[in-house]
Protein backbone atom coordinates (compact mmCIF):
# COMPACT_ATOMS: atom_id res chain seq x y z
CA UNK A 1 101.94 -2.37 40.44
CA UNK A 2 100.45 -0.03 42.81
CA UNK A 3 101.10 3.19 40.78
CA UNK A 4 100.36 1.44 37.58
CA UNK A 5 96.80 0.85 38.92
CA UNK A 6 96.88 4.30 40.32
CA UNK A 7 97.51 5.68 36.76
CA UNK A 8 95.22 3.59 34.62
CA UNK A 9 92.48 4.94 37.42
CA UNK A 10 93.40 8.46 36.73
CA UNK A 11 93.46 8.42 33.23
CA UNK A 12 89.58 6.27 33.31
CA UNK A 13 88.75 9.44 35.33
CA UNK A 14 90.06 12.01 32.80
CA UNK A 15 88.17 10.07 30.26
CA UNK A 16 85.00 10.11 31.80
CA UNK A 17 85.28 13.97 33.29
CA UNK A 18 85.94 14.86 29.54
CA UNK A 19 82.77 13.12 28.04
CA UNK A 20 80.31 13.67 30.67
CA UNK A 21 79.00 15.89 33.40
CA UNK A 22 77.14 15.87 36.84
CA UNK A 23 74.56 18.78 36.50
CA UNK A 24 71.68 19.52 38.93
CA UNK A 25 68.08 20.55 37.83
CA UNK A 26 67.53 23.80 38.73
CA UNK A 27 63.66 25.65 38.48
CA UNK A 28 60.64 24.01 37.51
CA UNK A 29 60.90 24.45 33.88
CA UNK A 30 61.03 20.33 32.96
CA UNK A 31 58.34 19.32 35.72
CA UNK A 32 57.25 16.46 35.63
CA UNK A 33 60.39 15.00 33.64
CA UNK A 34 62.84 16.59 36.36
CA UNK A 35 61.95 18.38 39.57
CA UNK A 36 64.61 21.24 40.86
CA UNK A 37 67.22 19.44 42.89
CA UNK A 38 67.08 16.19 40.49
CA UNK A 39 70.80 15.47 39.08
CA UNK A 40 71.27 14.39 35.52
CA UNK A 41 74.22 12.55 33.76
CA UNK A 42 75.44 14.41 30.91
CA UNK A 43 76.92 13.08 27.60
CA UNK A 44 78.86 15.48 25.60
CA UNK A 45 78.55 14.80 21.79
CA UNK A 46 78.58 16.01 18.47
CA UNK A 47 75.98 18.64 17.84
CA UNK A 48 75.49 16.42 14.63
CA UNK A 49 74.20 13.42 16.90
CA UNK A 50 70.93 15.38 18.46
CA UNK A 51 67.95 14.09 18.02
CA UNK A 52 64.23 15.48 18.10
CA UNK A 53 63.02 14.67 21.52
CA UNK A 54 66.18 14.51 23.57
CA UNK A 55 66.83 16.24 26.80
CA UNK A 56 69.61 18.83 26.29
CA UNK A 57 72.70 20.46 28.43
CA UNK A 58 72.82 24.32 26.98
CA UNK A 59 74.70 27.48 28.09
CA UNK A 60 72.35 30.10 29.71
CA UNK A 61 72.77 33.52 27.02
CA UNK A 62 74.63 35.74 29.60
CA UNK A 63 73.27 38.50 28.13
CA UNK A 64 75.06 41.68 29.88
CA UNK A 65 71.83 43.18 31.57
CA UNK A 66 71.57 39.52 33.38
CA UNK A 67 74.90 39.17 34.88
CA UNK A 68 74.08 40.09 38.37
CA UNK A 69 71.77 37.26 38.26
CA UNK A 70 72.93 34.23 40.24
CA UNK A 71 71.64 31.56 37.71
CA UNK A 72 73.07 28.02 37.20
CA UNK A 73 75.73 28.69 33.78
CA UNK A 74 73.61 25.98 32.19
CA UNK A 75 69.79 24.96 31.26
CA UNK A 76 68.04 21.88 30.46
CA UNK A 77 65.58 21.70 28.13
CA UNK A 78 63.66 19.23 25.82
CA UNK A 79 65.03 19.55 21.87
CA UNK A 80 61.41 19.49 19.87
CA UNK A 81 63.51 20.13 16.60
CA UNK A 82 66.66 19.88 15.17
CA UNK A 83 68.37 21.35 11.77
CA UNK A 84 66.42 20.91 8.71
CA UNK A 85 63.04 20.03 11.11
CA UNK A 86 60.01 21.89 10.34
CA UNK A 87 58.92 24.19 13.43
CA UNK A 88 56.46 22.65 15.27
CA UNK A 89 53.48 25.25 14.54
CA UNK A 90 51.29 24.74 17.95
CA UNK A 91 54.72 25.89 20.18
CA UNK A 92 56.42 28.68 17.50
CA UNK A 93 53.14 29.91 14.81
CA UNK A 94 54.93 32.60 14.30
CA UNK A 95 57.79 30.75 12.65
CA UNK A 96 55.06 27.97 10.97
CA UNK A 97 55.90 26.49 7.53
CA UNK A 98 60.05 26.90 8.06
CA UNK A 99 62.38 24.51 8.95
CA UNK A 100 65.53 24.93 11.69
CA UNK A 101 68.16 26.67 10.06
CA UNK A 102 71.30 24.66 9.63
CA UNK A 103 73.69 24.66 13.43
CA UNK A 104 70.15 25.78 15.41
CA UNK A 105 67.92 24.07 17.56
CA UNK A 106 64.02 24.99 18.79
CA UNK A 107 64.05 24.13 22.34
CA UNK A 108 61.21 23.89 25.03
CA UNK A 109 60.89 23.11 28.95
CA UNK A 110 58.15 20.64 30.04
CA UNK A 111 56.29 22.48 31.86
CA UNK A 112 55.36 25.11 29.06
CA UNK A 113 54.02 27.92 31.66
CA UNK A 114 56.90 27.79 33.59
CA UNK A 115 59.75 27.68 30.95
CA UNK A 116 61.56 30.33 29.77
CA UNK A 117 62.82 28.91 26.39
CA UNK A 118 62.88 29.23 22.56
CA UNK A 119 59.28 30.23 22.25
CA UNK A 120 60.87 33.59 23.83
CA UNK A 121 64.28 33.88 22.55
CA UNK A 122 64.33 32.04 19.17
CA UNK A 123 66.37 29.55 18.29
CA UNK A 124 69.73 27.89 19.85
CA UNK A 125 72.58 27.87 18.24
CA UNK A 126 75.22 24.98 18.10
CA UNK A 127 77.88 26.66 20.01
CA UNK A 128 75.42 26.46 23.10
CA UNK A 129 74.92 23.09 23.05
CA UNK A 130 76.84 20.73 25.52
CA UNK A 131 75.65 17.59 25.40
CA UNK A 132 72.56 15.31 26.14
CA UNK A 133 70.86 13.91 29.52
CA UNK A 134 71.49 10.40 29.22
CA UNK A 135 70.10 9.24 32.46
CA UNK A 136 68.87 10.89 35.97
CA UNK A 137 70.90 9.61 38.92
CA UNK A 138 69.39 9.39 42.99
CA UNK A 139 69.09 12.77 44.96
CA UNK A 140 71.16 13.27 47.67
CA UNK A 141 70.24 12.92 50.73
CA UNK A 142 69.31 15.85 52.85
């Protein structure tokens, strides 16, 4: 009885490790939503399923001249518009009266002067994405 509770525990675990993720907020890019330090539960889902004001789990762009960085591998950031959207003309004028290209999303921080985001490097594309914030959990204690 023992092991079969043992298993059915294990495999809830596997389930859950496979469809979400712990990540902690690093920078001050999504003040006030989430401070650096904050943790975050992360749903993985279909890139099909994001929607236009969702916080979002994306890979940082390793681009080669950045790898001696020590940055987290992943960013958070607000989606402000999704595949077939228009682009929001106050954040991107340069890209006004388009719409996100299909597999692409426009992505900003919070705190606009302190985010580092697709006003500056364009859009996202799908295989970045990882998933969306579905709920921030208690810091831990010092």
């Amino acid at each position: 009885m023992i092991a079969v509770l043992v298993l059915l525990g294990g495999a809830c675990l596997l389930w859950v490790r496979r469809r979400h993720l712990l990540v902690t907020v690093s920078g001050p890019s999504m003040e006030p939503a989430y401070e650096s330090g904050d943790r975050v539960l992360v749903r993985r889902v279909p890139f099909a399923r994001v929607r236009r004001g969702q916080v979002v789990l994306i890979k940082r762009d390793r681009a080669p001249a950045r790898d001696h960085l020590k940055e987290p591998d992943f960013i958070i950031k607000r989606a402000v518009a999704v595949p077939g959207d228009p682009v929001p003309h106050i954040e991107f004028p340069e890209l006004a009266e388009t719409a996100v290209p299909p597999g692409s999303l426009l992505v900003v921080g919070d705190n606009l002067a302190r985010s580092y985001d697709s006003r500056h490097h364009g859009y996202v594309p799908m295989g970045r994405f990882v998933g969306v914030v579905v709920r921030q959990l208690p810091r831990r204690p010092h």
